[in-house]
PDB file of N, CA and C in Angstrom:
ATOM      1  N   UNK A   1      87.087  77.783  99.623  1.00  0.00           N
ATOM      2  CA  UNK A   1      86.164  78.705 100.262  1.00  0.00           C
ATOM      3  C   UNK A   1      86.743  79.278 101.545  1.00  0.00           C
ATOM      4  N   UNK A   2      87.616  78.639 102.027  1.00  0.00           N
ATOM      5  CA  UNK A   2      87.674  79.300 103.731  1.00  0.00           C
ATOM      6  C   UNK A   2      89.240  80.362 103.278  1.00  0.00           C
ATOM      7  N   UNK A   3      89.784  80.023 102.088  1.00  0.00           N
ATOM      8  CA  UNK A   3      90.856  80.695 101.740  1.00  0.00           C
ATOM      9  C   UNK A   3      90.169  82.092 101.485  1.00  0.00           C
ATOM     10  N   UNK A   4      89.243  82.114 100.843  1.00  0.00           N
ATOM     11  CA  UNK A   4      88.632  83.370 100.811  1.00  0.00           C
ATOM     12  C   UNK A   4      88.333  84.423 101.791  1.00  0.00           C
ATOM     13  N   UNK A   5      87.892  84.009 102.622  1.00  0.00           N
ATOM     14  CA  UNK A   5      87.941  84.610 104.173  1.00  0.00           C
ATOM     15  C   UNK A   5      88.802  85.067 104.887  1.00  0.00           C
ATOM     16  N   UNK A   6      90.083  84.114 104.520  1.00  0.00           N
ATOM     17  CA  UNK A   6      91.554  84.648 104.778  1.00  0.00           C
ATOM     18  C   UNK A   6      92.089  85.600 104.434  1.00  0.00           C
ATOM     19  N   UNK A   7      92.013  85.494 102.762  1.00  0.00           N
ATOM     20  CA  UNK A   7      91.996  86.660 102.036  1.00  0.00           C
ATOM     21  C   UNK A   7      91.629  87.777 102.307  1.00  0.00           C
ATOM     22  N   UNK A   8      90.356  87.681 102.569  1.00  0.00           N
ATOM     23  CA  UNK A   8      89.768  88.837 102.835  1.00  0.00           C
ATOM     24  C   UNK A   8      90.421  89.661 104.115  1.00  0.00           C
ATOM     25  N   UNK A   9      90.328  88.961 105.191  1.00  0.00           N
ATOM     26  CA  UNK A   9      90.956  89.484 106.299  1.00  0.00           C
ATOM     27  C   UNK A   9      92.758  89.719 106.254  1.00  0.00           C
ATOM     28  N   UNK A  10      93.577  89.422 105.267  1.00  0.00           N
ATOM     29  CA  UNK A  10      94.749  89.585 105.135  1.00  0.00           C
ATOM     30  C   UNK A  10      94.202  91.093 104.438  1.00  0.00           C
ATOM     31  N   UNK A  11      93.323  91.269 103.541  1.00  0.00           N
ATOM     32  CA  UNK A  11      93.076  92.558 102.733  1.00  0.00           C
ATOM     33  C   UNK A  11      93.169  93.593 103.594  1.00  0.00           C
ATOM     34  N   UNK A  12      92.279  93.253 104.691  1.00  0.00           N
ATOM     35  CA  UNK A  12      92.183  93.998 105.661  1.00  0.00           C
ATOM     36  C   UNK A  12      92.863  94.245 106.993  1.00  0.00           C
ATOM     37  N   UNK A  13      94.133  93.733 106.956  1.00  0.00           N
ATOM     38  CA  UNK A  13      95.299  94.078 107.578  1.00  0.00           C
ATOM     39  C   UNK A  13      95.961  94.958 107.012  1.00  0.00           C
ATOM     40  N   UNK A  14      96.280  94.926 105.822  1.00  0.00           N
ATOM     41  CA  UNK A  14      97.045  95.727 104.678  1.00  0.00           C
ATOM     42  C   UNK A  14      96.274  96.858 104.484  1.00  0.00           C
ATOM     43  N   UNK A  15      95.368  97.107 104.979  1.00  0.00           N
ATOM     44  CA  UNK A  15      94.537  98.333 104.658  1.00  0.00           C
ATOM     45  C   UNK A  15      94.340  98.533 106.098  1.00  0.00           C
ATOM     46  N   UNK A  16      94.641  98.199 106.971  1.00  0.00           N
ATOM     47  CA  UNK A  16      95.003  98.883 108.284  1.00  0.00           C
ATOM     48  C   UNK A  16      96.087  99.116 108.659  1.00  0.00           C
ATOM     49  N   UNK A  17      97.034  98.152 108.061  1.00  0.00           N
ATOM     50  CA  UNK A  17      98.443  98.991 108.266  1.00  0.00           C
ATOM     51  C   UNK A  17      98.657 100.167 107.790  1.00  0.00           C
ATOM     52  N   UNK A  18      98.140 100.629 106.283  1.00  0.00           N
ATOM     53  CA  UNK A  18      98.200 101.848 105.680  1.00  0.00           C
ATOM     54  C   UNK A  18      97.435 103.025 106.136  1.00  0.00           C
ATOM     55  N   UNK A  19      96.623 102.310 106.984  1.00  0.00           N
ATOM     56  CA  UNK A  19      95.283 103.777 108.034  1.00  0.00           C
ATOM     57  C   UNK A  19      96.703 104.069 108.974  1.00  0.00           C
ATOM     58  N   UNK A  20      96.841 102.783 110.087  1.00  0.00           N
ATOM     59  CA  UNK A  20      97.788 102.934 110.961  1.00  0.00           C
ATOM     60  C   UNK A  20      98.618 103.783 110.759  1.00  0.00           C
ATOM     61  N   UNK A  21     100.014 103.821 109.841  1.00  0.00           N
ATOM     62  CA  UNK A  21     101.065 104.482 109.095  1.00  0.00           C
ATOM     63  C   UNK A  21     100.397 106.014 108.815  1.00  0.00           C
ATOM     64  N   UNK A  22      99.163 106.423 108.184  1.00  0.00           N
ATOM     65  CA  UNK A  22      98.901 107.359 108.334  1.00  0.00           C
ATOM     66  C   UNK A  22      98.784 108.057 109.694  1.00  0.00           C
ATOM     67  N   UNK A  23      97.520 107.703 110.280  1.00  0.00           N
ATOM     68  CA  UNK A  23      97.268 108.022 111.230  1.00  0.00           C
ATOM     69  C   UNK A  23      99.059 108.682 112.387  1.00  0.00           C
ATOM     70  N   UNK A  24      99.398 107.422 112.135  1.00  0.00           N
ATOM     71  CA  UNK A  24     101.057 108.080 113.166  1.00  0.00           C
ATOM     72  C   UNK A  24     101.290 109.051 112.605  1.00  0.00           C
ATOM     73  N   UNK A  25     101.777 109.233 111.323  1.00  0.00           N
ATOM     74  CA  UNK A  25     102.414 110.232 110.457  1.00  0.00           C
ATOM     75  C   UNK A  25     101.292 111.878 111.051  1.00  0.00           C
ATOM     76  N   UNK A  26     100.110 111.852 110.496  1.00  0.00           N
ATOM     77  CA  UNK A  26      99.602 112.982 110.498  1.00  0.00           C
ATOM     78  C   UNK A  26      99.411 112.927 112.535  1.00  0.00           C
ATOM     79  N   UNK A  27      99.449 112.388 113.434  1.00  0.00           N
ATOM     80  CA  UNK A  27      99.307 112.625 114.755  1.00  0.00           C
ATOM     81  C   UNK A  27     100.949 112.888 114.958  1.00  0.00           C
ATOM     82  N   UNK A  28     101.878 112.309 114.143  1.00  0.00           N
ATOM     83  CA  UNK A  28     103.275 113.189 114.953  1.00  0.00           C
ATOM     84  C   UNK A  28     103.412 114.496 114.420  1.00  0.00           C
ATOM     85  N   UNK A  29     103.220 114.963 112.861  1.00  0.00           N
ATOM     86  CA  UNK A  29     103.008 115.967 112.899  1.00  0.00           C
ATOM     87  C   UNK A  29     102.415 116.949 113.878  1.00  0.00           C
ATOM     88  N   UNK A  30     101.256 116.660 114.416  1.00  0.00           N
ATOM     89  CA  UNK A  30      99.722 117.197 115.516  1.00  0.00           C
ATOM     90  C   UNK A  30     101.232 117.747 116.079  1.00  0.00           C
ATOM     91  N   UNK A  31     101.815 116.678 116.543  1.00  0.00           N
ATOM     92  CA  UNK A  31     102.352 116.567 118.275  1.00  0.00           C
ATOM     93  C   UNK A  31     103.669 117.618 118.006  1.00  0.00           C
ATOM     94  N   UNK A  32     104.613 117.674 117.219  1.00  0.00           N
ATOM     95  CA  UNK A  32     105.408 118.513 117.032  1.00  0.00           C
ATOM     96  C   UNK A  32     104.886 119.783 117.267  1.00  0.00           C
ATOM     97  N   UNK A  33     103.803 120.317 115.927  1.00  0.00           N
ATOM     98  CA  UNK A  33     103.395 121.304 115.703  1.00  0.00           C
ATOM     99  C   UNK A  33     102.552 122.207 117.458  1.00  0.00           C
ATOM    100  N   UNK A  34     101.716 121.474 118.000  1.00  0.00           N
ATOM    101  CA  UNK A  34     101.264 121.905 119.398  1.00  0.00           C
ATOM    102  C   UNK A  34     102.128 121.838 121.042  1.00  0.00           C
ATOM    103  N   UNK A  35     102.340 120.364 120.980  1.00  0.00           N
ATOM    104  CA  UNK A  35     102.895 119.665 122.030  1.00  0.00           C
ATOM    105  C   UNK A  35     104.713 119.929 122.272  1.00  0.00           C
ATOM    106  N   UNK A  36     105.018 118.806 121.547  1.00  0.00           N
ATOM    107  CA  UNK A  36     107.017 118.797 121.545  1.00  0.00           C
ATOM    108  C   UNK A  36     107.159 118.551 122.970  1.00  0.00           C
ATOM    109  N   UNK A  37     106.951 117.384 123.773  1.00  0.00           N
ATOM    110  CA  UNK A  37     107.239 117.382 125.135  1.00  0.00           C
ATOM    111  C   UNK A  37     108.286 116.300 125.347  1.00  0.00           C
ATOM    112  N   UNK A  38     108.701 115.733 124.140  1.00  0.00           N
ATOM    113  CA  UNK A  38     109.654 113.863 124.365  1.00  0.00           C
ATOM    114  C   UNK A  38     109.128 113.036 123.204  1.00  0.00           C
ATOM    115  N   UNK A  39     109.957 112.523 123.043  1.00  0.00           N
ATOM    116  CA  UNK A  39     109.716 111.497 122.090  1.00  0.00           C
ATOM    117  C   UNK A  39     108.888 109.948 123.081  1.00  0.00           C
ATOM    118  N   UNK A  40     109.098 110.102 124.068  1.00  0.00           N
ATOM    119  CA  UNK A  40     108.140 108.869 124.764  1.00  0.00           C
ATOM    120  C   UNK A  40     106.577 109.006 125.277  1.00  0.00           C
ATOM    121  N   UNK A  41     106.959 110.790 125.119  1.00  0.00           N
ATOM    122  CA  UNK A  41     105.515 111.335 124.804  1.00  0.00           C
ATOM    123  C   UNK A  41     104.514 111.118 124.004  1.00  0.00           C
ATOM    124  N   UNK A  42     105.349 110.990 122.846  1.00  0.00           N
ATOM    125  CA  UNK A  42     105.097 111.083 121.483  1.00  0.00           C
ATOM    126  C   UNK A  42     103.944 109.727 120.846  1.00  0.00           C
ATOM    127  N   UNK A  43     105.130 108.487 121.247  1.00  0.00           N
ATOM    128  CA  UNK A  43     104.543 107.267 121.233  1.00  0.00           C
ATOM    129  C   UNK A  43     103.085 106.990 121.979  1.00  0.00           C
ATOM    130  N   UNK A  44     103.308 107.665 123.690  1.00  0.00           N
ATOM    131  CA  UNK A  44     101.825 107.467 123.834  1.00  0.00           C
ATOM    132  C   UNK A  44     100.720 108.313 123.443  1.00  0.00           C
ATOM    133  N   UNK A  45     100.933 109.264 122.630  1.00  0.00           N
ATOM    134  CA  UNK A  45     100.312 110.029 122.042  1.00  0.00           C
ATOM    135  C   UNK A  45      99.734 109.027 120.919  1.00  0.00           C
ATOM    136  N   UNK A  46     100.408 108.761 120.110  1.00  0.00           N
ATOM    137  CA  UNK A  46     100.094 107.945 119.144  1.00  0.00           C
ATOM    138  C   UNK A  46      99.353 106.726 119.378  1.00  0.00           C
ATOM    139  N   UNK A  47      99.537 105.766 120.309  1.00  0.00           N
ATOM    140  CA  UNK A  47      99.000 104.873 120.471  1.00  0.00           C
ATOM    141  C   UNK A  47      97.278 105.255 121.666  1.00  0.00           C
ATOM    142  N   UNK A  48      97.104 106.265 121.811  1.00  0.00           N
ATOM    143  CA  UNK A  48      96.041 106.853 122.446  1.00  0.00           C
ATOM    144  C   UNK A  48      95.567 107.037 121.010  1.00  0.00           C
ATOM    145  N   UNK A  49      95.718 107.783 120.484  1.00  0.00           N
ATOM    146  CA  UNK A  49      94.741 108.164 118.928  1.00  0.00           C
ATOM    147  C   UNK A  49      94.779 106.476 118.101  1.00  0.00           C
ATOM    148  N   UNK A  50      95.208 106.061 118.046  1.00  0.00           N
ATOM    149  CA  UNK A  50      95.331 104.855 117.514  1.00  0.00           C
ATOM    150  C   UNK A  50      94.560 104.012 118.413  1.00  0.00           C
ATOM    151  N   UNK A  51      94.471 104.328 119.407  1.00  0.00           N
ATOM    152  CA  UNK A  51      92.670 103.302 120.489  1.00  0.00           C
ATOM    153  C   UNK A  51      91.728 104.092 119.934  1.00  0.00           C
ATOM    154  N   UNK A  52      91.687 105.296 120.208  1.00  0.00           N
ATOM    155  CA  UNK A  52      90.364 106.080 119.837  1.00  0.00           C
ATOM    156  C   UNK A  52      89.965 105.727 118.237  1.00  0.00           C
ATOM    157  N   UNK A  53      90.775 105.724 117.237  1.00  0.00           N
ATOM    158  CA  UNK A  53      90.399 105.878 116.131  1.00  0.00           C
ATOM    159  C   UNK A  53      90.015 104.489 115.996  1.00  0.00           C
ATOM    160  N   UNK A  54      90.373 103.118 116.520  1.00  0.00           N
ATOM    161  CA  UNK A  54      89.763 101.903 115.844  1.00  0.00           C
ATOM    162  C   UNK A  54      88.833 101.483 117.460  1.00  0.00           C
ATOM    163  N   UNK A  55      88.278 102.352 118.321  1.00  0.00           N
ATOM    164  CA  UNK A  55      87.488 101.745 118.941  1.00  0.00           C
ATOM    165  C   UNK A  55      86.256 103.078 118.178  1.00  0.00           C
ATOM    166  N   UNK A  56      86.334 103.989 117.795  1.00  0.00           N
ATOM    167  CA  UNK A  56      85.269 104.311 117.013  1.00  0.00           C
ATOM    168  C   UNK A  56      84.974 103.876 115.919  1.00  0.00           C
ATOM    169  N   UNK A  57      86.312 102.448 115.129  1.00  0.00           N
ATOM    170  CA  UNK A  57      85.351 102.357 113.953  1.00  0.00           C
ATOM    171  C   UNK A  57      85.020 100.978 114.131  1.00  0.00           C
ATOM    172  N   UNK A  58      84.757 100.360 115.397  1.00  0.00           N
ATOM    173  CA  UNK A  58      84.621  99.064 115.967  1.00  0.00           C
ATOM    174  C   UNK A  58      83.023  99.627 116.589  1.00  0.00           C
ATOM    175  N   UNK A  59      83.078 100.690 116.938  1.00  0.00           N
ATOM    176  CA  UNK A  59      81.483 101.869 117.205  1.00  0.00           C
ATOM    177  C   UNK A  59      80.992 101.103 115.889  1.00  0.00           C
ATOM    178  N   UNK A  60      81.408 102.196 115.327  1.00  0.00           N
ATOM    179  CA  UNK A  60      80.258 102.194 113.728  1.00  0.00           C
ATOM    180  C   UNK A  60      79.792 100.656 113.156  1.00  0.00           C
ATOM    181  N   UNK A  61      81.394  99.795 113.590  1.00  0.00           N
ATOM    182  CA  UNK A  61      80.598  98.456 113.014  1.00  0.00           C
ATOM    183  C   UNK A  61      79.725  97.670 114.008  1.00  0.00           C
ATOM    184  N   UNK A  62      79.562  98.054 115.181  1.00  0.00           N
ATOM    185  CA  UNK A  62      78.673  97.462 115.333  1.00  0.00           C
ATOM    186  C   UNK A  62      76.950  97.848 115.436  1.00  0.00           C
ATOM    187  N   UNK A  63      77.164  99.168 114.956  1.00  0.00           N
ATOM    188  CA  UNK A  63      76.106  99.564 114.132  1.00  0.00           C
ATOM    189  C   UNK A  63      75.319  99.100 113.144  1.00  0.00           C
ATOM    190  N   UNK A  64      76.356  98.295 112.220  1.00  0.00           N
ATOM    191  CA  UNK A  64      76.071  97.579 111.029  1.00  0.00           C
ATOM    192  C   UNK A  64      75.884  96.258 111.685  1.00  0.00           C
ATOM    193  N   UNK A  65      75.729  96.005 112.956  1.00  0.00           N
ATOM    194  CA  UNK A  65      74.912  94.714 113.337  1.00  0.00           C
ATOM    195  C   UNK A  65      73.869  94.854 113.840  1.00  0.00           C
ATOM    196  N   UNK A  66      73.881  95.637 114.422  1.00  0.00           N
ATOM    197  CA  UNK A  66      72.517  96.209 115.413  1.00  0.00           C
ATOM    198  C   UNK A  66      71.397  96.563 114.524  1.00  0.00           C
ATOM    199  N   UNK A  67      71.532  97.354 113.712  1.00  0.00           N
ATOM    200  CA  UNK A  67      70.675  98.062 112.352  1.00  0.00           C
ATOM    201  C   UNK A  67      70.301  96.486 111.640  1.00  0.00           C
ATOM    202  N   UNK A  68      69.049  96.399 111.175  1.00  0.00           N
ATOM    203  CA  UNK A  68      68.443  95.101 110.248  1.00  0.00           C
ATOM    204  C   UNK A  68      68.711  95.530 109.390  1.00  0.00           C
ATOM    205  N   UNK A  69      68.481  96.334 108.475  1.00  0.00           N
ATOM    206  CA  UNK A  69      69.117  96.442 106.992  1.00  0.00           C
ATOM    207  C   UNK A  69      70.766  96.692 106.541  1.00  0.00           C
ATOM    208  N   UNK A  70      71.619  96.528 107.337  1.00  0.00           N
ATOM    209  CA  UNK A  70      72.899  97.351 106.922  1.00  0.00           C
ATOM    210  C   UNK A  70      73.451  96.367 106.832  1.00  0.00           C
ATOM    211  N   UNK A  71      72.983  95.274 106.693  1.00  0.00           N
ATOM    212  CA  UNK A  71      73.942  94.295 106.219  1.00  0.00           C
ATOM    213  C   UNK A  71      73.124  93.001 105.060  1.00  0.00           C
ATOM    214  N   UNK A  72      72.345  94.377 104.774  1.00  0.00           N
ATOM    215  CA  UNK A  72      71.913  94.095 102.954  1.00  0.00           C
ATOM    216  C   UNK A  72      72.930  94.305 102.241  1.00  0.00           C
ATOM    217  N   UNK A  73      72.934  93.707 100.550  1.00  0.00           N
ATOM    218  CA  UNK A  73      73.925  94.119  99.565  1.00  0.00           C
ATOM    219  C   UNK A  73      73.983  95.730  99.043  1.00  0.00           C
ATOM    220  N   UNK A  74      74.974  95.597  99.120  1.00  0.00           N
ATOM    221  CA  UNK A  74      75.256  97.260  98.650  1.00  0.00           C
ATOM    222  C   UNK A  74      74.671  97.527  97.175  1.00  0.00           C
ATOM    223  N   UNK A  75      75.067  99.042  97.194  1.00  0.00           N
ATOM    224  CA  UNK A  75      74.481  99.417  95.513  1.00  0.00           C
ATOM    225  C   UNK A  75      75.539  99.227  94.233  1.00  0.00           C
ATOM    226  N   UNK A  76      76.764  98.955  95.156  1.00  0.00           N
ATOM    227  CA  UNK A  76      77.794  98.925  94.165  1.00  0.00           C
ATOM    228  C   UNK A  76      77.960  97.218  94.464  1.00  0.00           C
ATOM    229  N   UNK A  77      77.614  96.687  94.475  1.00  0.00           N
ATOM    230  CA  UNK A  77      78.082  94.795  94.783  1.00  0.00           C
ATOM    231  C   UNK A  77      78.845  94.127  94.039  1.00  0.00           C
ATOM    232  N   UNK A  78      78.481  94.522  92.559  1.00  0.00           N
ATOM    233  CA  UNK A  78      79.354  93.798  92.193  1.00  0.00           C
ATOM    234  C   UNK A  78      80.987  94.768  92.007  1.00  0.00           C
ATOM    235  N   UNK A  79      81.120  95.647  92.643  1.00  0.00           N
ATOM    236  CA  UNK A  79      82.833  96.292  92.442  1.00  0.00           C
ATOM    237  C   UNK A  79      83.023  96.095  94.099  1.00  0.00           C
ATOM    238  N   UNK A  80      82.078  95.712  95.076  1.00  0.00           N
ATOM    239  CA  UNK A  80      82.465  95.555  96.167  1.00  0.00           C
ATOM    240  C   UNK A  80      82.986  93.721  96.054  1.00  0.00           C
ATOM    241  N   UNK A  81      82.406  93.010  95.285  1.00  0.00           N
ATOM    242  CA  UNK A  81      82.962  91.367  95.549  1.00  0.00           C
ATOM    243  C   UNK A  81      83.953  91.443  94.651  1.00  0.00           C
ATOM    244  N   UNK A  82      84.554  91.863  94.033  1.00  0.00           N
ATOM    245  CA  UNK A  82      85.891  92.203  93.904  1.00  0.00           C
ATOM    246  C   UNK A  82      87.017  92.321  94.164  1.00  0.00           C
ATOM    247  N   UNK A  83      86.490  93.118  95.163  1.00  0.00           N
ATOM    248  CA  UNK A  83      87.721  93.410  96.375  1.00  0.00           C
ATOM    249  C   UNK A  83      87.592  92.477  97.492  1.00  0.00           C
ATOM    250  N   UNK A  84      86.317  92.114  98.157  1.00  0.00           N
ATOM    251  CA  UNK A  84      86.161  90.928  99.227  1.00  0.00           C
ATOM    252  C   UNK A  84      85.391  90.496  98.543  1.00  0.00           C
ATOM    253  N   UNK A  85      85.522  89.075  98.612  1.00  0.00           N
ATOM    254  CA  UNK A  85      84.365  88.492  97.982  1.00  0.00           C
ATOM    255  C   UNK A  85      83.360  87.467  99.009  1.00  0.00           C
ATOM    256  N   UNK A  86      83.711  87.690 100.293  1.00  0.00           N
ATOM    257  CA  UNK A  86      82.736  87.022 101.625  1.00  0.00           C
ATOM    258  C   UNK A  86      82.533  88.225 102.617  1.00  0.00           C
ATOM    259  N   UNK A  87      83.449  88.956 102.664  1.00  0.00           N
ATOM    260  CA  UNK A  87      83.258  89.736 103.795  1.00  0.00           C
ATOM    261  C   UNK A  87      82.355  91.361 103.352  1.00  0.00           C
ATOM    262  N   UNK A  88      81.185  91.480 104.557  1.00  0.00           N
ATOM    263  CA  UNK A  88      80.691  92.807 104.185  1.00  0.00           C
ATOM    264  C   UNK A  88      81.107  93.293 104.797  1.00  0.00           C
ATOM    265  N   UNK A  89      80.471  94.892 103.949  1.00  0.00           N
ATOM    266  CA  UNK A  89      81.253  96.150 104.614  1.00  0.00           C
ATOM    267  C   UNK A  89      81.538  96.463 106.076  1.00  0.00           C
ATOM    268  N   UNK A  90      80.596  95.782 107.129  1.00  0.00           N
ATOM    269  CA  UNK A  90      79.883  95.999 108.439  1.00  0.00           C
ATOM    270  C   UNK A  90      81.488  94.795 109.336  1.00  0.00           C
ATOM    271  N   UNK A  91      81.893  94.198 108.269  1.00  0.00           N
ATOM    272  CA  UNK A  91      82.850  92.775 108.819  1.00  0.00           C
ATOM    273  C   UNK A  91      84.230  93.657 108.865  1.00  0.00           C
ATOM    274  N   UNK A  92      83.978  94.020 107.301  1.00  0.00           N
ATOM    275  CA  UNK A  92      85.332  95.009 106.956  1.00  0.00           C
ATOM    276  C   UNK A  92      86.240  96.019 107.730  1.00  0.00           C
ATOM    277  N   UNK A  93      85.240  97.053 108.657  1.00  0.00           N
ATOM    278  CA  UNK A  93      85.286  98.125 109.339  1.00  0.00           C
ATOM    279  C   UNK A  93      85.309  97.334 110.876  1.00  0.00           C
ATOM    280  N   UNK A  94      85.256  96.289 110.582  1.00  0.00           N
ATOM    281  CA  UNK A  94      85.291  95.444 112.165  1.00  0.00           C
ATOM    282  C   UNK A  94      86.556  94.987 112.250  1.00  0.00           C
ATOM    283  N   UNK A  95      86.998  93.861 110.993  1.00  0.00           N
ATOM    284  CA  UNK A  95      88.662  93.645 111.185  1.00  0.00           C
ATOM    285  C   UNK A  95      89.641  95.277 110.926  1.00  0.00           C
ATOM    286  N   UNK A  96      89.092  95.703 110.054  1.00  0.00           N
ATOM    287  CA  UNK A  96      90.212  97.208 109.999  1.00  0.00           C
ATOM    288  C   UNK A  96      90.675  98.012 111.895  1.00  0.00           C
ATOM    289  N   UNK A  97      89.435  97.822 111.943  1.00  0.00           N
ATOM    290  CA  UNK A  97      89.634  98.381 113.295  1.00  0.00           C
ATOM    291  C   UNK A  97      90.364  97.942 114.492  1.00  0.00           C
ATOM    292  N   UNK A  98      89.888  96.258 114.388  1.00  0.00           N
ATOM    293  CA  UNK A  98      90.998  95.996 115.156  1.00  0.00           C
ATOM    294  C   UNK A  98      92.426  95.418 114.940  1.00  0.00           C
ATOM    295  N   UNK A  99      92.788  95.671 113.764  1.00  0.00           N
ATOM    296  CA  UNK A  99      93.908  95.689 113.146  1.00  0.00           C
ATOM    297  C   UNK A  99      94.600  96.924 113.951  1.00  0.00           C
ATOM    298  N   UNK A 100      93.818  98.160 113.381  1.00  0.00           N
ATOM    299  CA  UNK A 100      94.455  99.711 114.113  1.00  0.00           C
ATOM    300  C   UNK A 100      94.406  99.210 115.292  1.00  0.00           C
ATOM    301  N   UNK A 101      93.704  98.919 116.006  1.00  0.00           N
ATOM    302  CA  UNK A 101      93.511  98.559 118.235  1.00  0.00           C
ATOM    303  C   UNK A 101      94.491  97.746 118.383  1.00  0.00           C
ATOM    304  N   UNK A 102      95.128  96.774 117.339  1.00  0.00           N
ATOM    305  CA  UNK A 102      96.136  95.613 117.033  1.00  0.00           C
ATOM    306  C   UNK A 102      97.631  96.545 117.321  1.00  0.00           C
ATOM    307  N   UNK A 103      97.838  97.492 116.402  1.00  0.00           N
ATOM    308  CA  UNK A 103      98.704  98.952 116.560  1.00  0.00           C
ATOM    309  C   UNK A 103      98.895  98.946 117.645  1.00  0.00           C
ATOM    310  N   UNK A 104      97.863  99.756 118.291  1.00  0.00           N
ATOM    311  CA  UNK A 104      98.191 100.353 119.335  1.00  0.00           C
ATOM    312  C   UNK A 104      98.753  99.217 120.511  1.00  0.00           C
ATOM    313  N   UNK A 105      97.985  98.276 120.241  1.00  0.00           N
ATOM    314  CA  UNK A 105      98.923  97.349 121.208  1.00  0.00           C
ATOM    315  C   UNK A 105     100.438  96.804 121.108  1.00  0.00           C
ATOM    316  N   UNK A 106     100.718  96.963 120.105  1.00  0.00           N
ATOM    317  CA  UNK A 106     102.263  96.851 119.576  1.00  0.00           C
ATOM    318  C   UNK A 106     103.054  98.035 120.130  1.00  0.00           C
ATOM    319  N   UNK A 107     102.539  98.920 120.040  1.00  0.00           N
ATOM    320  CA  UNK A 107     103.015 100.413 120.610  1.00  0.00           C
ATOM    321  C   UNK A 107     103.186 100.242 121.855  1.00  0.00           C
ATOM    322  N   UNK A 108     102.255 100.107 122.425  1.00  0.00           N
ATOM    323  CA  UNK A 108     102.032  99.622 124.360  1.00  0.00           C
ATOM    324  C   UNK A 108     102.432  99.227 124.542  1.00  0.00           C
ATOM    325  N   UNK A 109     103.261  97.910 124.026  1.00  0.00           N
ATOM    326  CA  UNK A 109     103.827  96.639 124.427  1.00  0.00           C
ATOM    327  C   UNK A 109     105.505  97.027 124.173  1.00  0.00           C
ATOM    328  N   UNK A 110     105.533  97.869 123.076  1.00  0.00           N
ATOM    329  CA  UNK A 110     107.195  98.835 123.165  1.00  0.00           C
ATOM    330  C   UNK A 110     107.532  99.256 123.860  1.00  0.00           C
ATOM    331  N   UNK A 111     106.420 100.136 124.232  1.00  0.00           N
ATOM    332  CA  UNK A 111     106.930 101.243 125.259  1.00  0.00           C
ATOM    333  C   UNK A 111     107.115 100.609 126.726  1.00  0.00           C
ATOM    334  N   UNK A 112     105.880  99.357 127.562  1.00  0.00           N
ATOM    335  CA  UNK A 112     105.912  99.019 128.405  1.00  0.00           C
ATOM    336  C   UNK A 112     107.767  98.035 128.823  1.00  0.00           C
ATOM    337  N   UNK A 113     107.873  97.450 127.598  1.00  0.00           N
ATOM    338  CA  UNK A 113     109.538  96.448 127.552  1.00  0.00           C
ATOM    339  C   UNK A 113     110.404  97.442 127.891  1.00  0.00           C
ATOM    340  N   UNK A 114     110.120  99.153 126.979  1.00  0.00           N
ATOM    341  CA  UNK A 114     111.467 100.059 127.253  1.00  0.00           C
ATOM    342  C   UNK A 114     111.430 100.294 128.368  1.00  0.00           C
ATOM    343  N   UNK A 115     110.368 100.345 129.240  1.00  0.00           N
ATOM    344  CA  UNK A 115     110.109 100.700 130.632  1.00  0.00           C
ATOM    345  C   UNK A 115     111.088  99.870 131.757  1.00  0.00           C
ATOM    346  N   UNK A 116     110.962  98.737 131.496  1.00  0.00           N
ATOM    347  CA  UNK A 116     111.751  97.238 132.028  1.00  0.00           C
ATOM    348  C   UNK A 116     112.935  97.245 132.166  1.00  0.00           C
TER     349      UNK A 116
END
């Protein structure tokens, strides 16, 4: 049982690394296409959208605590315990997020050493 939980939250690393990886990709594009000021630019560019994007979806989940019903069973349940089989959606969008906020601190923590 507690392997399950693990699981689940390993799921949801792997599905924040793949938001993450996006997210850079389509924000260096952004940054070329408008900006082009440095490549050390660049990075804190990225790791700024990469706070914003998982402290808004760290917003929404805690929406899904605050709200009494949103952390009823869904309409799809049984193709959602499938994929997690302990964690709800409201948990899901909570580790994803700070997986991405996880990012950005890896980023921060690059850039601050190159600084050194």
């Amino acid at each position: 049982m507690k392997f399950a939980i693990l699981k689940d939250i390993l799921k949801c690393t792997k599905i924040a690394l793949f938001i993450s990886m996006g997210i850079c990709i389509f924000f260096t594009s952004i940054y070329y296409i408008f900006y082009n000021n440095g490549s050390s630019s660049l990075l804190y560019f990225i790791k700024n959208n990469l706070y914003y994007i998982g402290c808004f979806g760290l917003l929404i989940s805690s929406g899904f605590f605050i709200q009494k019903n949103a952390t009823r069973p869904l309409i799809y349940q049984d193709s959602w315990t499938k994929m997690f089989s302990k964690l709800n959606l409201g948990m899901v969008i909570m580790f994803v997020s700070l997986f991405i906020c996880l990012c950005g601190i890896i980023i921060q923590l690059s850039l601050e050493a190159a600084i050194i």
